[in-house]
N, C-alpha and C. Protein backbone atom coordinates (compact mmCIF):
# COMPACT_ATOMS: atom_id res chain seq x y z
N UNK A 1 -21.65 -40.80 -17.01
CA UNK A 1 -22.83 -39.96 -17.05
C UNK A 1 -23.34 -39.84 -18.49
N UNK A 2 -22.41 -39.53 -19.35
CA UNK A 2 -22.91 -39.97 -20.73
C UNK A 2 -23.50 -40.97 -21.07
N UNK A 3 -22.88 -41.70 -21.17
CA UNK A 3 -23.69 -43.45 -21.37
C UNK A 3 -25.07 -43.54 -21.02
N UNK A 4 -24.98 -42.95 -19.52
CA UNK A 4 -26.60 -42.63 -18.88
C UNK A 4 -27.32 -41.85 -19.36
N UNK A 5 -26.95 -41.27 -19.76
CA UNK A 5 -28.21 -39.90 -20.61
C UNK A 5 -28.11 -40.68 -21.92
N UNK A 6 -27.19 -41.21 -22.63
CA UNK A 6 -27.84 -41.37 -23.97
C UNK A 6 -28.83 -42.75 -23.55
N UNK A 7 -28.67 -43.77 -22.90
CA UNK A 7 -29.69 -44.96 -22.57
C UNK A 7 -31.06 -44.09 -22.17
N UNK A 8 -30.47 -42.96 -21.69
CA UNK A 8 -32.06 -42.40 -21.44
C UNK A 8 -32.44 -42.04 -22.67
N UNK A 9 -32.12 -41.26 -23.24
CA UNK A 9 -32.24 -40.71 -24.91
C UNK A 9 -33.15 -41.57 -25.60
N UNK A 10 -32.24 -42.60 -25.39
CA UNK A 10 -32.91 -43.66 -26.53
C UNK A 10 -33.82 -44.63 -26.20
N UNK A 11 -34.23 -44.90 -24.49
CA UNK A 11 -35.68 -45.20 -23.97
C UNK A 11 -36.57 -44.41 -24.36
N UNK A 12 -36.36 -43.05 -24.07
CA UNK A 12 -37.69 -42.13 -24.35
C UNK A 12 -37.40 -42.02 -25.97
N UNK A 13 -37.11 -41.86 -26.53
CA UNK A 13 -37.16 -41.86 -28.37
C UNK A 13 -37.81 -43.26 -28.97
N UNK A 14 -37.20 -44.48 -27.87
CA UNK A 14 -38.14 -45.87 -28.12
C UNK A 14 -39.52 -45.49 -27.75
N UNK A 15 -39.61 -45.41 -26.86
CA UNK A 15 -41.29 -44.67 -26.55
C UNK A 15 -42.30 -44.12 -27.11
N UNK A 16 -41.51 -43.08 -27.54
CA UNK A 16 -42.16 -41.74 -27.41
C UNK A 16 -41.97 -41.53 -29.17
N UNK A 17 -41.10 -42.26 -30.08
CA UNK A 17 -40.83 -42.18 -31.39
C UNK A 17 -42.16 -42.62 -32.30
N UNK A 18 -42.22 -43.97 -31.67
CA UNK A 18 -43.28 -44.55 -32.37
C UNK A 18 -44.98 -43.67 -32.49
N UNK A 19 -45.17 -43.46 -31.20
CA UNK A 19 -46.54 -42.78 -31.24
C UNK A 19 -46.20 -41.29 -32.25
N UNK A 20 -45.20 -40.69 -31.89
CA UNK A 20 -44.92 -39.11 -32.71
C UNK A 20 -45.28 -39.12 -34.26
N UNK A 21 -44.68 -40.72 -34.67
CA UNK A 21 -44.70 -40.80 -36.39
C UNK A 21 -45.81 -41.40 -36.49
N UNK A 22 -46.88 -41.55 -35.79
CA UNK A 22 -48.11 -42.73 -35.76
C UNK A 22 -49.06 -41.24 -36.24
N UNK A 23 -49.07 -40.02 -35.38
CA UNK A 23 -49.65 -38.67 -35.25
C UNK A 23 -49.29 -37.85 -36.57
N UNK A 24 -48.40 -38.21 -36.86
CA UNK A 24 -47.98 -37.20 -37.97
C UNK A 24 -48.21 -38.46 -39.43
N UNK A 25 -49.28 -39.55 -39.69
CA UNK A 25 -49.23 -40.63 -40.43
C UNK A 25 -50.47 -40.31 -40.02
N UNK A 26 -51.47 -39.50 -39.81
CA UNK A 26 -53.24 -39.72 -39.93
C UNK A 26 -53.72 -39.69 -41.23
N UNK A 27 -54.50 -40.25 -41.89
CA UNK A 27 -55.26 -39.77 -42.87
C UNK A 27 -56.06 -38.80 -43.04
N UNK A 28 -56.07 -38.08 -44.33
CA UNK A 28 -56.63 -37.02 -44.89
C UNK A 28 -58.05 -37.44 -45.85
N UNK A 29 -58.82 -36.47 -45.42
CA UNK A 29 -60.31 -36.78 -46.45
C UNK A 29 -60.02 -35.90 -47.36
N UNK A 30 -60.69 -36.06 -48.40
CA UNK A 30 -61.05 -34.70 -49.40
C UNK A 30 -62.70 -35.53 -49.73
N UNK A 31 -62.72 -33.95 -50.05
CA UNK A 31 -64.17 -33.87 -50.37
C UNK A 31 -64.58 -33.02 -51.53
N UNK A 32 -64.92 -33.00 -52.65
CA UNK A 32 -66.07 -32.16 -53.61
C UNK A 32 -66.80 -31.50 -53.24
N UNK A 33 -66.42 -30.21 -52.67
CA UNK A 33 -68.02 -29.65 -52.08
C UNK A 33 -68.63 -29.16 -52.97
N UNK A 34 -68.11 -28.45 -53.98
CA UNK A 34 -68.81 -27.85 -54.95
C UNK A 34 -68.36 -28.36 -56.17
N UNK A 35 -68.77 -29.10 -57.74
CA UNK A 35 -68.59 -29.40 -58.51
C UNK A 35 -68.59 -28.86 -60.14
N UNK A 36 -67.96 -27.94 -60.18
CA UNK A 36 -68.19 -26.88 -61.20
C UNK A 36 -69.90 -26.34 -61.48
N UNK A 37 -70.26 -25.74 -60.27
CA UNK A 37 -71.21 -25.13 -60.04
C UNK A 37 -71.38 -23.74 -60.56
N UNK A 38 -72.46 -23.41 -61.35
CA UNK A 38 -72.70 -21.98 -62.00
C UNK A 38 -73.64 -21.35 -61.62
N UNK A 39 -72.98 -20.34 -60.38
CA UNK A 39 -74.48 -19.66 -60.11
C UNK A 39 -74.10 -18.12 -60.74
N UNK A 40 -75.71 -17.47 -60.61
CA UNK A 40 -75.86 -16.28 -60.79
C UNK A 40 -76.64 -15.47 -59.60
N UNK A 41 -75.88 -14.45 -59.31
CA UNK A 41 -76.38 -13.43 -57.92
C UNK A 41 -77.40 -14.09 -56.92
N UNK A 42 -77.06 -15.42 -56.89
CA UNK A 42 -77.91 -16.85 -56.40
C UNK A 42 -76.81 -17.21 -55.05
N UNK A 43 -77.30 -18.04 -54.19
CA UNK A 43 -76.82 -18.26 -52.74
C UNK A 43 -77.27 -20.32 -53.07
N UNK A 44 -76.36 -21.08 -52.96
CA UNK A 44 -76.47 -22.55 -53.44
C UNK A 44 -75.39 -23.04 -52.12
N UNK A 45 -76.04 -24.17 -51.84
CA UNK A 45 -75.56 -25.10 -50.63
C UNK A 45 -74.62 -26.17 -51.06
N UNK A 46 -73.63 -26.65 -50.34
CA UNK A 46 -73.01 -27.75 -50.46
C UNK A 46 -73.45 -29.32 -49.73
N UNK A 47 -73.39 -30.14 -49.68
CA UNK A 47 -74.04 -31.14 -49.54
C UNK A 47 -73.20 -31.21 -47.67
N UNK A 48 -74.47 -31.58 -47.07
CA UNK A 48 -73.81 -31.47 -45.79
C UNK A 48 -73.35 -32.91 -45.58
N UNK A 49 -71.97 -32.43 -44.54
CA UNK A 49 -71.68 -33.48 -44.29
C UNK A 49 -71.99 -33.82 -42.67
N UNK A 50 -72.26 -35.24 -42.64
CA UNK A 50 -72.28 -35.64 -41.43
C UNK A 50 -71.78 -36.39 -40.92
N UNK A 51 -71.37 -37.20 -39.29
CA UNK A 51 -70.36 -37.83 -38.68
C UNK A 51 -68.76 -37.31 -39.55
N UNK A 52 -68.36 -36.08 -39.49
CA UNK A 52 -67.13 -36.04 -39.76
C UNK A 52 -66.73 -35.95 -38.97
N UNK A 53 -65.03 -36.59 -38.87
CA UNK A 53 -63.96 -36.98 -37.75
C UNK A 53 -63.03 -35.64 -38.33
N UNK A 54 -62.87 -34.79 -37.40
CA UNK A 54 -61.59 -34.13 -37.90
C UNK A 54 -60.70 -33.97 -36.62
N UNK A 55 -59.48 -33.64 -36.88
CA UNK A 55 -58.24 -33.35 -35.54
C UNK A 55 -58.66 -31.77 -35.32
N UNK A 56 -59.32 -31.23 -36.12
CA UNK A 56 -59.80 -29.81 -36.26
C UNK A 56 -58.37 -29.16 -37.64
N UNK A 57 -57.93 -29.96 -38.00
CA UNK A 57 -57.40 -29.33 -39.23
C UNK A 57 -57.93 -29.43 -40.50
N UNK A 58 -58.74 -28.20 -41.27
CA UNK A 58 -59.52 -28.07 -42.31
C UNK A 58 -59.19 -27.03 -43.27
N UNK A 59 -59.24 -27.36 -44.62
CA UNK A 59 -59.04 -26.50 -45.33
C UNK A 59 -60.12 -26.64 -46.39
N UNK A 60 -59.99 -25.36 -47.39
CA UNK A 60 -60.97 -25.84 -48.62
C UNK A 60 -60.21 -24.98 -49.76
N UNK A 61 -59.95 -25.57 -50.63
CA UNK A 61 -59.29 -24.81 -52.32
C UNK A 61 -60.50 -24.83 -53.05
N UNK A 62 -60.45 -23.48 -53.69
CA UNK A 62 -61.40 -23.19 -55.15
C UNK A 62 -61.19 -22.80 -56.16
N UNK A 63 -61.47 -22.65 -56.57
CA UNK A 63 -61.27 -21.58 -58.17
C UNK A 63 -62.83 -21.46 -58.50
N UNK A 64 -62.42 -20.34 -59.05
CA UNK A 64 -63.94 -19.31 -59.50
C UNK A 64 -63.42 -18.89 -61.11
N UNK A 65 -64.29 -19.31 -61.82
CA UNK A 65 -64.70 -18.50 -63.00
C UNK A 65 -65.58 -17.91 -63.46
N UNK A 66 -65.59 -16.32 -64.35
CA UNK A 66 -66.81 -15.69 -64.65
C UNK A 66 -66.51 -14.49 -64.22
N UNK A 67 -67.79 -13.73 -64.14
CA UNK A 67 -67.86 -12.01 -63.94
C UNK A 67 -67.93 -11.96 -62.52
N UNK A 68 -68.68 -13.10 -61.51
CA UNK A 68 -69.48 -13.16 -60.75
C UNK A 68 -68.30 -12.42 -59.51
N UNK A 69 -68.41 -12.16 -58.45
CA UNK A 69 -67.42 -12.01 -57.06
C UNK A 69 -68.24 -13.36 -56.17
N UNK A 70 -67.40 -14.35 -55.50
CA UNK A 70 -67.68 -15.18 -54.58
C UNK A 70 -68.05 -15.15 -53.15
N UNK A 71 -69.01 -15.31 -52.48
CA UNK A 71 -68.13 -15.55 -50.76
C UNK A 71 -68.73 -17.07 -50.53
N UNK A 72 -67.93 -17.42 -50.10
CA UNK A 72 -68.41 -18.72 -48.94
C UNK A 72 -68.11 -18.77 -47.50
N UNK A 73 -69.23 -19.12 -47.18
CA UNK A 73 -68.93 -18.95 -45.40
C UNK A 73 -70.06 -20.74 -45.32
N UNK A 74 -69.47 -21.36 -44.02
CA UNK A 74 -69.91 -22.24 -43.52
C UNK A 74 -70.83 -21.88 -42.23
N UNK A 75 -72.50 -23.28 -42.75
CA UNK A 75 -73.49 -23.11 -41.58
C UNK A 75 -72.85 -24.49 -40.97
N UNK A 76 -73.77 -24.97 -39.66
CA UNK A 76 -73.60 -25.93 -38.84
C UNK A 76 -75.25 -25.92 -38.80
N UNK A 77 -75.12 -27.40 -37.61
CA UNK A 77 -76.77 -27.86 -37.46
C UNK A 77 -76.16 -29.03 -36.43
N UNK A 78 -77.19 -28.99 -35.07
CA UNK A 78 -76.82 -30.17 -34.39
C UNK A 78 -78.18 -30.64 -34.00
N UNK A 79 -79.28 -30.29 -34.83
CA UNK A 79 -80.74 -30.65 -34.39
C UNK A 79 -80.99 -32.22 -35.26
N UNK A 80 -81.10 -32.92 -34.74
CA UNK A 80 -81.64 -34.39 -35.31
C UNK A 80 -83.02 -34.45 -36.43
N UNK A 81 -83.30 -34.96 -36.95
CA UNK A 81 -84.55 -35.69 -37.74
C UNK A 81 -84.64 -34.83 -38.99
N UNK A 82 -85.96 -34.58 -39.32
CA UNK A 82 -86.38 -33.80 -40.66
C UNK A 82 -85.66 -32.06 -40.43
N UNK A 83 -86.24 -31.38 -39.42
CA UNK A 83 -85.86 -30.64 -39.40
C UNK A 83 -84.73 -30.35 -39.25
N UNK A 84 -84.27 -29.17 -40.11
CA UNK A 84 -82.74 -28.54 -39.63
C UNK A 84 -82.87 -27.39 -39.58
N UNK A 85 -81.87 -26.37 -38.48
CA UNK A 85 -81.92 -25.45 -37.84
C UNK A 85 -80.19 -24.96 -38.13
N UNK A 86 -79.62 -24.77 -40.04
CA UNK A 86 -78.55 -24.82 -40.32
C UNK A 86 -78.71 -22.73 -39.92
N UNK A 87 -77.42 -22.38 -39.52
CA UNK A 87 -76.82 -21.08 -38.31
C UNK A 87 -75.79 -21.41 -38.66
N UNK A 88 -75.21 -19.97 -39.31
CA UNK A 88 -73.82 -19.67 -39.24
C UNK A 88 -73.31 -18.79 -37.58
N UNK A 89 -72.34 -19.81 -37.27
CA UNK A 89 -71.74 -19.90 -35.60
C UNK A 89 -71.69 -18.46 -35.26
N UNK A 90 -71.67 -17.73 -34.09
CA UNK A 90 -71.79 -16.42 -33.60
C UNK A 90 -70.21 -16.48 -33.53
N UNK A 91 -69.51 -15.33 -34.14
CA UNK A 91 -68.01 -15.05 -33.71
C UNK A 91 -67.57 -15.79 -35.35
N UNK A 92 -68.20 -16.61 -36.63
CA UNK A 92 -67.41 -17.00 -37.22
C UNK A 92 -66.96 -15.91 -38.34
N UNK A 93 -66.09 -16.19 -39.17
CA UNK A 93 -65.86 -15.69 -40.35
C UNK A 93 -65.65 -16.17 -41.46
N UNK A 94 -66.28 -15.42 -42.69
CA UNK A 94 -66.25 -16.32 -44.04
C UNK A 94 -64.98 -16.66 -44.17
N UNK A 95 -65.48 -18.13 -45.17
CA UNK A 95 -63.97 -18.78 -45.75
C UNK A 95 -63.66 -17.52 -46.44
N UNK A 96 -63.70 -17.29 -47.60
CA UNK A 96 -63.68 -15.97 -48.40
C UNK A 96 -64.91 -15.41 -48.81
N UNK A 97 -64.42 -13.91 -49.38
CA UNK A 97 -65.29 -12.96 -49.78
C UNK A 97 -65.26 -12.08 -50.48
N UNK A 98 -65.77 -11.50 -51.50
CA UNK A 98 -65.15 -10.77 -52.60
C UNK A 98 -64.35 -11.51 -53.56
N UNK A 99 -64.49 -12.72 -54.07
CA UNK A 99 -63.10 -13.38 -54.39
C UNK A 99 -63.73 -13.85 -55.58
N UNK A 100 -62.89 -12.83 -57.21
CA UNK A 100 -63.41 -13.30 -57.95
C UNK A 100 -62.49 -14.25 -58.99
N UNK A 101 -62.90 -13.84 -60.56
CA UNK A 101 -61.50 -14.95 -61.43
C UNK A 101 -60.11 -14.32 -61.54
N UNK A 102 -59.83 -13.28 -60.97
CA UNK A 102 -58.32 -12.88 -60.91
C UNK A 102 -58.25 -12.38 -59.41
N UNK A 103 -58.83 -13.14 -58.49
CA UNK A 103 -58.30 -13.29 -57.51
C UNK A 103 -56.97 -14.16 -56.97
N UNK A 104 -56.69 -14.37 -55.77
CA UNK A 104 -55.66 -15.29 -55.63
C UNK A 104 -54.68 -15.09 -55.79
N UNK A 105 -53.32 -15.70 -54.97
CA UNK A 105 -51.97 -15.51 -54.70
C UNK A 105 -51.18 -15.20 -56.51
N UNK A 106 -51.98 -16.09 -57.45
CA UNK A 106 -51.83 -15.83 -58.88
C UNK A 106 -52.73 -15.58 -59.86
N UNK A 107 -53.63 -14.29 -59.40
CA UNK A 107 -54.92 -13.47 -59.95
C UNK A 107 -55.28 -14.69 -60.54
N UNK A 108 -55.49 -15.72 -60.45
CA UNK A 108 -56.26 -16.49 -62.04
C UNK A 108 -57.23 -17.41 -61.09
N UNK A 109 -57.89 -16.56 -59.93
CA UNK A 109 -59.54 -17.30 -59.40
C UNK A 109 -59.12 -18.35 -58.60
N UNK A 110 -58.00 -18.59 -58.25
CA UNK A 110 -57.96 -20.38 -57.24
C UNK A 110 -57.19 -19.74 -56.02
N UNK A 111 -57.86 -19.74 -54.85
CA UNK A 111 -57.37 -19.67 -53.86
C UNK A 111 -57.57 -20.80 -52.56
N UNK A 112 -57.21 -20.52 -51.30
CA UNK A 112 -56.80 -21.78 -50.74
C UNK A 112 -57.26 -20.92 -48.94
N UNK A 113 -58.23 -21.78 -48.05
CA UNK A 113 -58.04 -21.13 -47.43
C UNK A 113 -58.02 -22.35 -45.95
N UNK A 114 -57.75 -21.93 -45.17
CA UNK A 114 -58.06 -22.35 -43.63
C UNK A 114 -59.20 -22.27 -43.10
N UNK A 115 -59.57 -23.47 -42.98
CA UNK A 115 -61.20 -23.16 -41.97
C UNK A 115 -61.48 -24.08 -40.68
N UNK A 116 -62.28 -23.03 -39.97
CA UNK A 116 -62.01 -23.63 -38.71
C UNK A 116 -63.45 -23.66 -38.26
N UNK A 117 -64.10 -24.40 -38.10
CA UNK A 117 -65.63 -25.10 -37.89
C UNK A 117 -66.02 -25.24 -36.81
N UNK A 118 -66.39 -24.95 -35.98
CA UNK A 118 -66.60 -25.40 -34.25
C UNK A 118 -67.57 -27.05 -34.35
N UNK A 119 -67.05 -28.07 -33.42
CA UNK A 119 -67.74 -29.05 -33.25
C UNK A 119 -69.09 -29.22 -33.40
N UNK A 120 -69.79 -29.94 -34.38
CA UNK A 120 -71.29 -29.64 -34.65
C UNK A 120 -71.52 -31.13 -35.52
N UNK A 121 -72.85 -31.76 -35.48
CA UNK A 121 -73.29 -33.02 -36.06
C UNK A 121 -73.21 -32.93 -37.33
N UNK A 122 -73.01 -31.49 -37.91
CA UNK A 122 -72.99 -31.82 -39.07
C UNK A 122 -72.65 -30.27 -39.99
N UNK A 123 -72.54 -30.13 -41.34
CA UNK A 123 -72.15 -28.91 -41.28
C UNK A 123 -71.89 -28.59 -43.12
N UNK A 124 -72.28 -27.74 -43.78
CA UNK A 124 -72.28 -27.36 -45.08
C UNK A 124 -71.94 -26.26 -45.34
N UNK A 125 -71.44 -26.15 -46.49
CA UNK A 125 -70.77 -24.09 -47.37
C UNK A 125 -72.36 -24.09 -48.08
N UNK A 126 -71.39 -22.64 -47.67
CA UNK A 126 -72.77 -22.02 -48.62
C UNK A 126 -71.74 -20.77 -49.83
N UNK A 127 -72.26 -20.72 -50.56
CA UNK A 127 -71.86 -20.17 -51.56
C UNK A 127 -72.24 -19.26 -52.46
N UNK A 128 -72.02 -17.76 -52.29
CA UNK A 128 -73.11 -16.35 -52.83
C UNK A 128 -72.12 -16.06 -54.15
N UNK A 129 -73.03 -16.12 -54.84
CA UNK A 129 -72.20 -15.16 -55.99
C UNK A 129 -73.31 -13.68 -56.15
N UNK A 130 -72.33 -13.19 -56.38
CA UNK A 130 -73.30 -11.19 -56.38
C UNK A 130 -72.53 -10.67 -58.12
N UNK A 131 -73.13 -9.82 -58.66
CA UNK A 131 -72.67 -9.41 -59.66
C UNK A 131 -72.41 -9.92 -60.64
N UNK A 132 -72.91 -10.80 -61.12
CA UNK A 132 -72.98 -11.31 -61.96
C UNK A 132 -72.78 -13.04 -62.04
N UNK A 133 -72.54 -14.02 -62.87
CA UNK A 133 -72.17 -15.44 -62.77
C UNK A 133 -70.80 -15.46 -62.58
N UNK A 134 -70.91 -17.22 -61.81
CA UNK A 134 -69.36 -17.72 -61.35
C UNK A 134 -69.90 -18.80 -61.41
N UNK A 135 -68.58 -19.92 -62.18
CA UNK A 135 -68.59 -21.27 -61.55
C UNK A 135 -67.53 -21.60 -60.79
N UNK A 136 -67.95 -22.52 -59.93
CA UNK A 136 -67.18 -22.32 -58.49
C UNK A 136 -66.81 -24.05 -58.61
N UNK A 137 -65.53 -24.65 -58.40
CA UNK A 137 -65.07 -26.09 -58.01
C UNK A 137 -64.55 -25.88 -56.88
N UNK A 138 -65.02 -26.76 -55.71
CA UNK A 138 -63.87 -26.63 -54.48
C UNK A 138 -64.09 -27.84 -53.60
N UNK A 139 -62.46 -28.08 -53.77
CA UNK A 139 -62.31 -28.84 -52.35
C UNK A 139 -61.99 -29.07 -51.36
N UNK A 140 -62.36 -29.68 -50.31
CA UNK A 140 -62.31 -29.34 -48.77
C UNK A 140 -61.77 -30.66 -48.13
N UNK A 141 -60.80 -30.32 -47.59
CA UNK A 141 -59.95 -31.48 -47.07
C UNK A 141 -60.23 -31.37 -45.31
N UNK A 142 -59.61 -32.53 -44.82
CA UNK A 142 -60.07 -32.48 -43.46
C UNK A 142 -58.89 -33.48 -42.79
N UNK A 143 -58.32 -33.23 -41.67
CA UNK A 143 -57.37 -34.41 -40.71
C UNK A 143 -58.23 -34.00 -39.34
């Protein structure tokens, strides 16, 4: 009976091994959304992206410098041609908010967050600074 369960073992691990490490071996994008950008009590867009492939795992890291406090929250758009009809999703929530240069797990402005985007043709941050200037670098990774 042993013998038999491990031949089983090791059919389904032949199987079932290969695809597991194939899933956990996807490639990762990164992206520049923002490039040491300096706004003041100003609202500035990130370059939208379009046809992105994701598994729905997304993140975005920043750092903020300056007086300024940050938020970024992400719009979407699934309208075709010249026009766009960019809407932040009903039910979403900002990446961050309030988040200035001694913010973060180590006060010094770089934090890291999870974002979760609902399926859409296409899709950009937006980025408020209030109270004064911030320059903002961040990047946004995607599987």
């Amino acid at each position: 009976m042993k013998k038999i369960t491990a031949l089983l073992i090791m059919i389904v691990l032949g199987i079932a091994g290969p695809g597991l490490a194939k899933d956990r071996d996807v490639d990762m994008n990164s992206v520049l959304e923002f490039d040491a950008v300096t706004v003041v009590n100003d609202s500035v867009y990130s370059t939208p992206r379009t046809n992105w492939k994701t598994r729905g795992f997304m993140s975005l890291h920043y750092q903020v410098e300056g007086t300024g406090t940050v938020q970024i929250e992400y719009q979407v758009n699934n309208f075709e041609g010249s026009t766009k009809y960019w809407i932040e999703p009903t039910g979403s929530v900002d990446v961050v908010s309030g988040f200035g240069n001694d913010s973060g797990p180590g006060s010094d402005g770089n934090g890291f967050s999870k974002v979760s985007i609902p399926v859409s043709k296409e899709y950009r941050y937006k980025l408020t600074v209030t109270g004064g200037s911030a320059t903002v670098t961040a990047y946004g990774a995607e599987q």
